[in-house]
N, C-alpha and C. Protein backbone atom coordinates (compact mmCIF):
# COMPACT_ATOMS: atom_id res chain seq x y z
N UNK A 1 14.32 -11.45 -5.95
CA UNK A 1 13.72 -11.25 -7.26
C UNK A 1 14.72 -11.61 -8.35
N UNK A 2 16.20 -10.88 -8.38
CA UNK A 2 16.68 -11.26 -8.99
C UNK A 2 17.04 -13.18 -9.14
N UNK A 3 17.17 -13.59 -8.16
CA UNK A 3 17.26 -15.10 -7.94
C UNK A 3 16.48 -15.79 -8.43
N UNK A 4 15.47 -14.99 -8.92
CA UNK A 4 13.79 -16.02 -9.92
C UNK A 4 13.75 -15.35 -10.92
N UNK A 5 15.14 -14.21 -11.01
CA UNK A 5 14.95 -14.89 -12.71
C UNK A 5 13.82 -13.55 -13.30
N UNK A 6 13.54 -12.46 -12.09
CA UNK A 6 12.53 -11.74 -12.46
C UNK A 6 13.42 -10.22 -13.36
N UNK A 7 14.94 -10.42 -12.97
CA UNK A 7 15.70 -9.20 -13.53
C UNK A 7 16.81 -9.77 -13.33
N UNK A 8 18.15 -9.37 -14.43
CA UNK A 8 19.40 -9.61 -14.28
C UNK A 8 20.16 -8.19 -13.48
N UNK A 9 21.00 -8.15 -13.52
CA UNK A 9 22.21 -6.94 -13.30
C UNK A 9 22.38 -6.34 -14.61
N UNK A 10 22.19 -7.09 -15.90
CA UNK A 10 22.58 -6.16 -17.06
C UNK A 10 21.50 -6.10 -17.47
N UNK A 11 20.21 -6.71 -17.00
CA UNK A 11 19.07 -6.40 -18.33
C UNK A 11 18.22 -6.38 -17.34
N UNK A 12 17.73 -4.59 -17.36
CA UNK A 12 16.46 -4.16 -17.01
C UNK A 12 15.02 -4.91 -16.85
N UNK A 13 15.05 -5.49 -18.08
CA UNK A 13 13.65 -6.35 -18.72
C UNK A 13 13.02 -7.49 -17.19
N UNK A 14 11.85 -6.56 -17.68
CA UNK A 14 11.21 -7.41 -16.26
C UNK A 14 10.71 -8.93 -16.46
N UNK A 15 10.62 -10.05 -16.01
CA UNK A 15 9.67 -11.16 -16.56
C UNK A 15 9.28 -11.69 -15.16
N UNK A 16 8.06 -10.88 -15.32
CA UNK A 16 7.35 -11.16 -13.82
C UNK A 16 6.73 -12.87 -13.51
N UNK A 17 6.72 -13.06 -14.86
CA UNK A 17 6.21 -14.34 -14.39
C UNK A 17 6.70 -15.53 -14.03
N UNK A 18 8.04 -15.16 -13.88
CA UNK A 18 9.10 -16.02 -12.31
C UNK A 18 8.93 -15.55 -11.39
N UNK A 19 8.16 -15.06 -11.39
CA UNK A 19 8.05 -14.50 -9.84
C UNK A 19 6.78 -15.25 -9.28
N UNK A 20 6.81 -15.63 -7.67
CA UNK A 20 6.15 -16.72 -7.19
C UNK A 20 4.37 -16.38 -6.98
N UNK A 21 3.67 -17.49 -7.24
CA UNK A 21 2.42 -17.25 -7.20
C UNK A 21 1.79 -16.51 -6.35
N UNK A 22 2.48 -16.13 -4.93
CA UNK A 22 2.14 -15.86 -4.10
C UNK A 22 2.49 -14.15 -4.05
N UNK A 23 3.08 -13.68 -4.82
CA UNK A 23 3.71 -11.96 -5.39
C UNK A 23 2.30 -11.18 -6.29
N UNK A 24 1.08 -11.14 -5.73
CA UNK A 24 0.13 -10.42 -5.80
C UNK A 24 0.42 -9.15 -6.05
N UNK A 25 -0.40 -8.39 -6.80
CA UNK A 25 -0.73 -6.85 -6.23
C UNK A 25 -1.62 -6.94 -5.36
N UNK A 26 -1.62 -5.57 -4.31
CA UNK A 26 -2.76 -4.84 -2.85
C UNK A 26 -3.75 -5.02 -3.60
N UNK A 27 -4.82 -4.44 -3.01
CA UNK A 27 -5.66 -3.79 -3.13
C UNK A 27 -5.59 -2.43 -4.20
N UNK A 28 -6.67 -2.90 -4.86
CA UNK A 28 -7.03 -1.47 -5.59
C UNK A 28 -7.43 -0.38 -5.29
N UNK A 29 -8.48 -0.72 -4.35
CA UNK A 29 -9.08 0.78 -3.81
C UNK A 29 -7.85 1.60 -3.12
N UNK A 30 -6.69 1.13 -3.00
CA UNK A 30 -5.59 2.02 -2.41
C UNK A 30 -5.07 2.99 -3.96
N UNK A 31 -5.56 2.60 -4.61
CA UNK A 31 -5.09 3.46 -6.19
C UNK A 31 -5.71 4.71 -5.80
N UNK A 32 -4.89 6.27 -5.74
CA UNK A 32 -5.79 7.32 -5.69
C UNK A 32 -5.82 7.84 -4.20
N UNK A 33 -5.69 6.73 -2.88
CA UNK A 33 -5.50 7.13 -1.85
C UNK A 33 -4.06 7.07 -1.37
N UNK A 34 -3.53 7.91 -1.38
CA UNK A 34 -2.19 8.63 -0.59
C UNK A 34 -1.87 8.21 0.53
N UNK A 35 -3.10 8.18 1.25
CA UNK A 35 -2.88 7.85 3.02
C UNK A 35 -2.43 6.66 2.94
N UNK A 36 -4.27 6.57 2.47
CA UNK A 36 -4.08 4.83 2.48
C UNK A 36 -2.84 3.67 2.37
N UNK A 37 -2.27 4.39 1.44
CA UNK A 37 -1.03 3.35 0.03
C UNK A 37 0.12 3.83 1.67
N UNK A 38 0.21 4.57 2.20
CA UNK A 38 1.09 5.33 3.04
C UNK A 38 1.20 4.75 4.14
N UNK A 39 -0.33 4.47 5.13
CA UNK A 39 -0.34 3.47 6.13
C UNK A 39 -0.39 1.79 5.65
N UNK A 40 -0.26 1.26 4.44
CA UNK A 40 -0.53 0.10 4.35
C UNK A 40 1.22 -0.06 4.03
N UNK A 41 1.95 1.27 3.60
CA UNK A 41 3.48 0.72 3.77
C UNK A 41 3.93 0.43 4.88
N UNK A 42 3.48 1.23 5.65
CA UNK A 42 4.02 1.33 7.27
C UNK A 42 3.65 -0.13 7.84
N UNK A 43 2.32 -0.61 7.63
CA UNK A 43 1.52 -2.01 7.95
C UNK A 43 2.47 -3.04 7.78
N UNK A 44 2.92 -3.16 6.13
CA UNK A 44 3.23 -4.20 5.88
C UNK A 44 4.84 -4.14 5.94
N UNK A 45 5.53 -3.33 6.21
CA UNK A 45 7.49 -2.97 7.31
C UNK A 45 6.99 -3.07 8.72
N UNK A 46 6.14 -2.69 9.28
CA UNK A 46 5.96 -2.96 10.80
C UNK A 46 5.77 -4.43 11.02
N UNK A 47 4.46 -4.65 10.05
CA UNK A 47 4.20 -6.13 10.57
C UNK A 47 4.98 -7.72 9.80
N UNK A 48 5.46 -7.49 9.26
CA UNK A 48 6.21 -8.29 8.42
C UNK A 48 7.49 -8.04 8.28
N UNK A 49 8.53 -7.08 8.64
CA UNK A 49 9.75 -6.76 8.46
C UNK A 49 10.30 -6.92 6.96
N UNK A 50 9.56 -6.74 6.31
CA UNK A 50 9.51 -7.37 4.76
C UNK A 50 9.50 -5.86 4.22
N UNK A 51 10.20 -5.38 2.48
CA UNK A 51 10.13 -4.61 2.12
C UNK A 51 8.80 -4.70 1.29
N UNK A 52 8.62 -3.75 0.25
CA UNK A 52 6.79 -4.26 -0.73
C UNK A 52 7.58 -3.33 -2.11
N UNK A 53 7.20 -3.76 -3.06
CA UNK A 53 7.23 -3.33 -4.09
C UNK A 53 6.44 -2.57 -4.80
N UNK A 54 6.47 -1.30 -5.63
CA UNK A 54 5.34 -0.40 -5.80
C UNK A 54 5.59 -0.21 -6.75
N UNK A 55 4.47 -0.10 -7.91
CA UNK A 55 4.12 0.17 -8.91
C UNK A 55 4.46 1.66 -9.15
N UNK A 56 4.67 2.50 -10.18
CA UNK A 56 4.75 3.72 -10.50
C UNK A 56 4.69 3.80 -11.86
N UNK A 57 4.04 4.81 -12.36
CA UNK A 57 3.40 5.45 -13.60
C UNK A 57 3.37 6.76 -14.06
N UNK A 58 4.04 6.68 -15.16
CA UNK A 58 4.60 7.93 -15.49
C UNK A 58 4.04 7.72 -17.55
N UNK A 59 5.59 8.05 -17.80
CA UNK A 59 5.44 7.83 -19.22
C UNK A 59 5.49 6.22 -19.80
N UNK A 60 5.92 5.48 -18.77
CA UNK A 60 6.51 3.70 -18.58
C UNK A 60 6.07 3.84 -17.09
N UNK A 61 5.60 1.82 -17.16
CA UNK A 61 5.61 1.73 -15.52
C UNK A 61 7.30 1.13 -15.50
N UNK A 62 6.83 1.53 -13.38
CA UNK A 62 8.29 1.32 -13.19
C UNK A 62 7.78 0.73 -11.33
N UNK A 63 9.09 0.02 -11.41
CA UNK A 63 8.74 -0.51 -9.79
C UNK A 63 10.23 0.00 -8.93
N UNK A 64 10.07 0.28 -8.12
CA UNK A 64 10.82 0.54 -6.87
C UNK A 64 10.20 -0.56 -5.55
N UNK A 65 11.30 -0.68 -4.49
CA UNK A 65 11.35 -1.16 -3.18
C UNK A 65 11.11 -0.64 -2.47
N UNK A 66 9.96 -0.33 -1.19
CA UNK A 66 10.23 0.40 0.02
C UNK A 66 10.34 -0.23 0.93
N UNK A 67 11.63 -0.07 1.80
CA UNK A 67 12.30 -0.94 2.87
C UNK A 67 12.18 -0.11 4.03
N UNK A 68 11.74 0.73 3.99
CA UNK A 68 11.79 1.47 5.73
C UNK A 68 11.15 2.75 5.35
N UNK A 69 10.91 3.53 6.41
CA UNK A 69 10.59 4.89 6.62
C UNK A 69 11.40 5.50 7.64
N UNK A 70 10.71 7.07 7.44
CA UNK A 70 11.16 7.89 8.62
C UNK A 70 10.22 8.49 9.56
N UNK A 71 10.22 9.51 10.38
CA UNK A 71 8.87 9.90 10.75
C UNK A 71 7.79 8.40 11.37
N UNK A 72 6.83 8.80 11.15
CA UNK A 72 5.27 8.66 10.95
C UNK A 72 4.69 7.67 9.89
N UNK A 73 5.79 8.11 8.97
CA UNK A 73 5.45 7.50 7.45
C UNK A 73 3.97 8.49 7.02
N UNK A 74 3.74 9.32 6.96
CA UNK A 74 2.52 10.05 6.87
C UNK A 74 2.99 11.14 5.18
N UNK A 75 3.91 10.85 4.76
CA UNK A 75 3.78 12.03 3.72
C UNK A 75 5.17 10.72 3.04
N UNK A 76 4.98 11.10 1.62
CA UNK A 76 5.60 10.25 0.38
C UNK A 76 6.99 10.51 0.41
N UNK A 77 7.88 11.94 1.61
CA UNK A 77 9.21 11.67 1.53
C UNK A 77 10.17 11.11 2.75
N UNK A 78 8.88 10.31 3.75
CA UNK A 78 8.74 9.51 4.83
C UNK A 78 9.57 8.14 3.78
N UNK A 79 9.08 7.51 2.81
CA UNK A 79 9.18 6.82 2.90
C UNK A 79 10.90 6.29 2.10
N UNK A 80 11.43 5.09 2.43
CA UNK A 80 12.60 4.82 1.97
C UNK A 80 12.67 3.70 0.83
N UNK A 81 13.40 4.25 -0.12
CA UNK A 81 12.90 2.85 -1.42
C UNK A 81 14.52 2.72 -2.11
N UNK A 82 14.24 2.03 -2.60
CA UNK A 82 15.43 1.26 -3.58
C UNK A 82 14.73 1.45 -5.18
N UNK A 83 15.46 2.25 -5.80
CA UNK A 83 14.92 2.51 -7.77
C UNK A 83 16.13 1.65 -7.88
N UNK A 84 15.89 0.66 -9.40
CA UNK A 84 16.58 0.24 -10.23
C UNK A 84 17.62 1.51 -10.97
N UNK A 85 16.87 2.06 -11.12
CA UNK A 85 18.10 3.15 -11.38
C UNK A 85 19.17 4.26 -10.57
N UNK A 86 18.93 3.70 -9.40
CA UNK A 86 19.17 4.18 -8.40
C UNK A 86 19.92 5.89 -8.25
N UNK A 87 18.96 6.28 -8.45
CA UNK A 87 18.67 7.96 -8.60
C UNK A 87 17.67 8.48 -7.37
N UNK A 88 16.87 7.57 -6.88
CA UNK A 88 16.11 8.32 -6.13
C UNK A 88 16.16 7.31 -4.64
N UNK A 89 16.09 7.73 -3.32
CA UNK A 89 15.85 7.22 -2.26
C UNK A 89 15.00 7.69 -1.81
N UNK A 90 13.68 8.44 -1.84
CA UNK A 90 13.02 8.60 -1.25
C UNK A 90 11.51 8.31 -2.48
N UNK A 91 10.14 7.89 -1.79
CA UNK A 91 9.26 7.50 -2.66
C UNK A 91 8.42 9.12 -3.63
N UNK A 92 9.01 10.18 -2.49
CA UNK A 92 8.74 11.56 -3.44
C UNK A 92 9.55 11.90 -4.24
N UNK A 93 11.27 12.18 -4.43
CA UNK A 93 11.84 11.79 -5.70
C UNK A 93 11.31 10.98 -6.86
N UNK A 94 10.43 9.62 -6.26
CA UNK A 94 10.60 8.90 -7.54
C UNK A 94 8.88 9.05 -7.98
N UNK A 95 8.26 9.90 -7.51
CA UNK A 95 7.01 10.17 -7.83
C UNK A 95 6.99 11.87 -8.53
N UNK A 96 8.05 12.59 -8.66
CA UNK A 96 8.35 13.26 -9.54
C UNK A 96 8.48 13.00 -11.09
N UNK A 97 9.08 11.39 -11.40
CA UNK A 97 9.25 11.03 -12.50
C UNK A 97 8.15 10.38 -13.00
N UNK A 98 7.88 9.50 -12.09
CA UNK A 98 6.26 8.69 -12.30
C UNK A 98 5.47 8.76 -11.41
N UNK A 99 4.65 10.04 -11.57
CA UNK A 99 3.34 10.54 -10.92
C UNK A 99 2.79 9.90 -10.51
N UNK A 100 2.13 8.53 -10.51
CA UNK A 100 1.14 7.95 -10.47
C UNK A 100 1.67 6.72 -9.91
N UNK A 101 1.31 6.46 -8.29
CA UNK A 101 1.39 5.35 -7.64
C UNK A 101 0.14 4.28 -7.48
N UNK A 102 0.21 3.35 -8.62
CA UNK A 102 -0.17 2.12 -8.90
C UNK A 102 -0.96 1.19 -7.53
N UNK A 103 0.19 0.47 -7.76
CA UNK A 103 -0.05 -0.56 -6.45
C UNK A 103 1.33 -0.57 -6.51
N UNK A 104 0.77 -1.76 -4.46
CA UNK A 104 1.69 -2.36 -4.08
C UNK A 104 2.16 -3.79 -3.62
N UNK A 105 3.55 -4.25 -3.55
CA UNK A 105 3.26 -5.78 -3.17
C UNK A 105 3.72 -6.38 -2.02
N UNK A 106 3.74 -7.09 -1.42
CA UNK A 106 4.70 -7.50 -0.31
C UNK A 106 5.41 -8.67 -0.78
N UNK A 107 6.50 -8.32 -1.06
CA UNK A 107 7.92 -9.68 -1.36
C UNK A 107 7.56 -10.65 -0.36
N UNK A 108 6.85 -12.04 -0.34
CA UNK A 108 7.01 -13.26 0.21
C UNK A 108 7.71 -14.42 -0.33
């Protein structure tokens, strides 16, 4: 991401639109479902070895990485993420700050 130009090291500022045509958001109907957003992380690290990027919503959106789990992956502190601000490693830490999990993407 950083390599297209989508974020520097000193500047936060997102400009998504270096980022490649193919960097979709999921599905919507996963907005609201927990499980769902939960087994489609597990889906897309099992079947792709690829991390996905997730939307979060709070007072600002904000995106984090999830690169792995633990467990089952069945509950939000299963899962393992990378914050830009790197304060939180787990996807329930960073859903303390921004309640509201969006969507998600798979980095291709």
């Amino acid at each position: 991401m950083q390599d297209r130009g989508v974020f520097t090291r000193n500047d936060l500022t997102t400009q998504w639109y270096n980022a490649s045509k193919k960097f979709r958001w999921g599905d919507p109907e996963l907005v609201g479902n927990p499980t769902g957003i939960l087994k489609e992380i597990k889906h897309q690290i099992d079947a792709y070895s690829d991390p996905c990027v997730l939307r979060l919503v709070g007072s600002f959106r904000h995106f984090v990485v999830a690169y792995g789990y633990t467990g089952s992956c069945t509950s939000t502190a299963d899962v393992k993420i990378k914050d830009p601000y790197g304060k939180n490693t787990t996807l329930s830490q960073a859903l303390k700050t921004w309640p509201t999990l969006k969507y998600l993407k798979r980095i291709i």
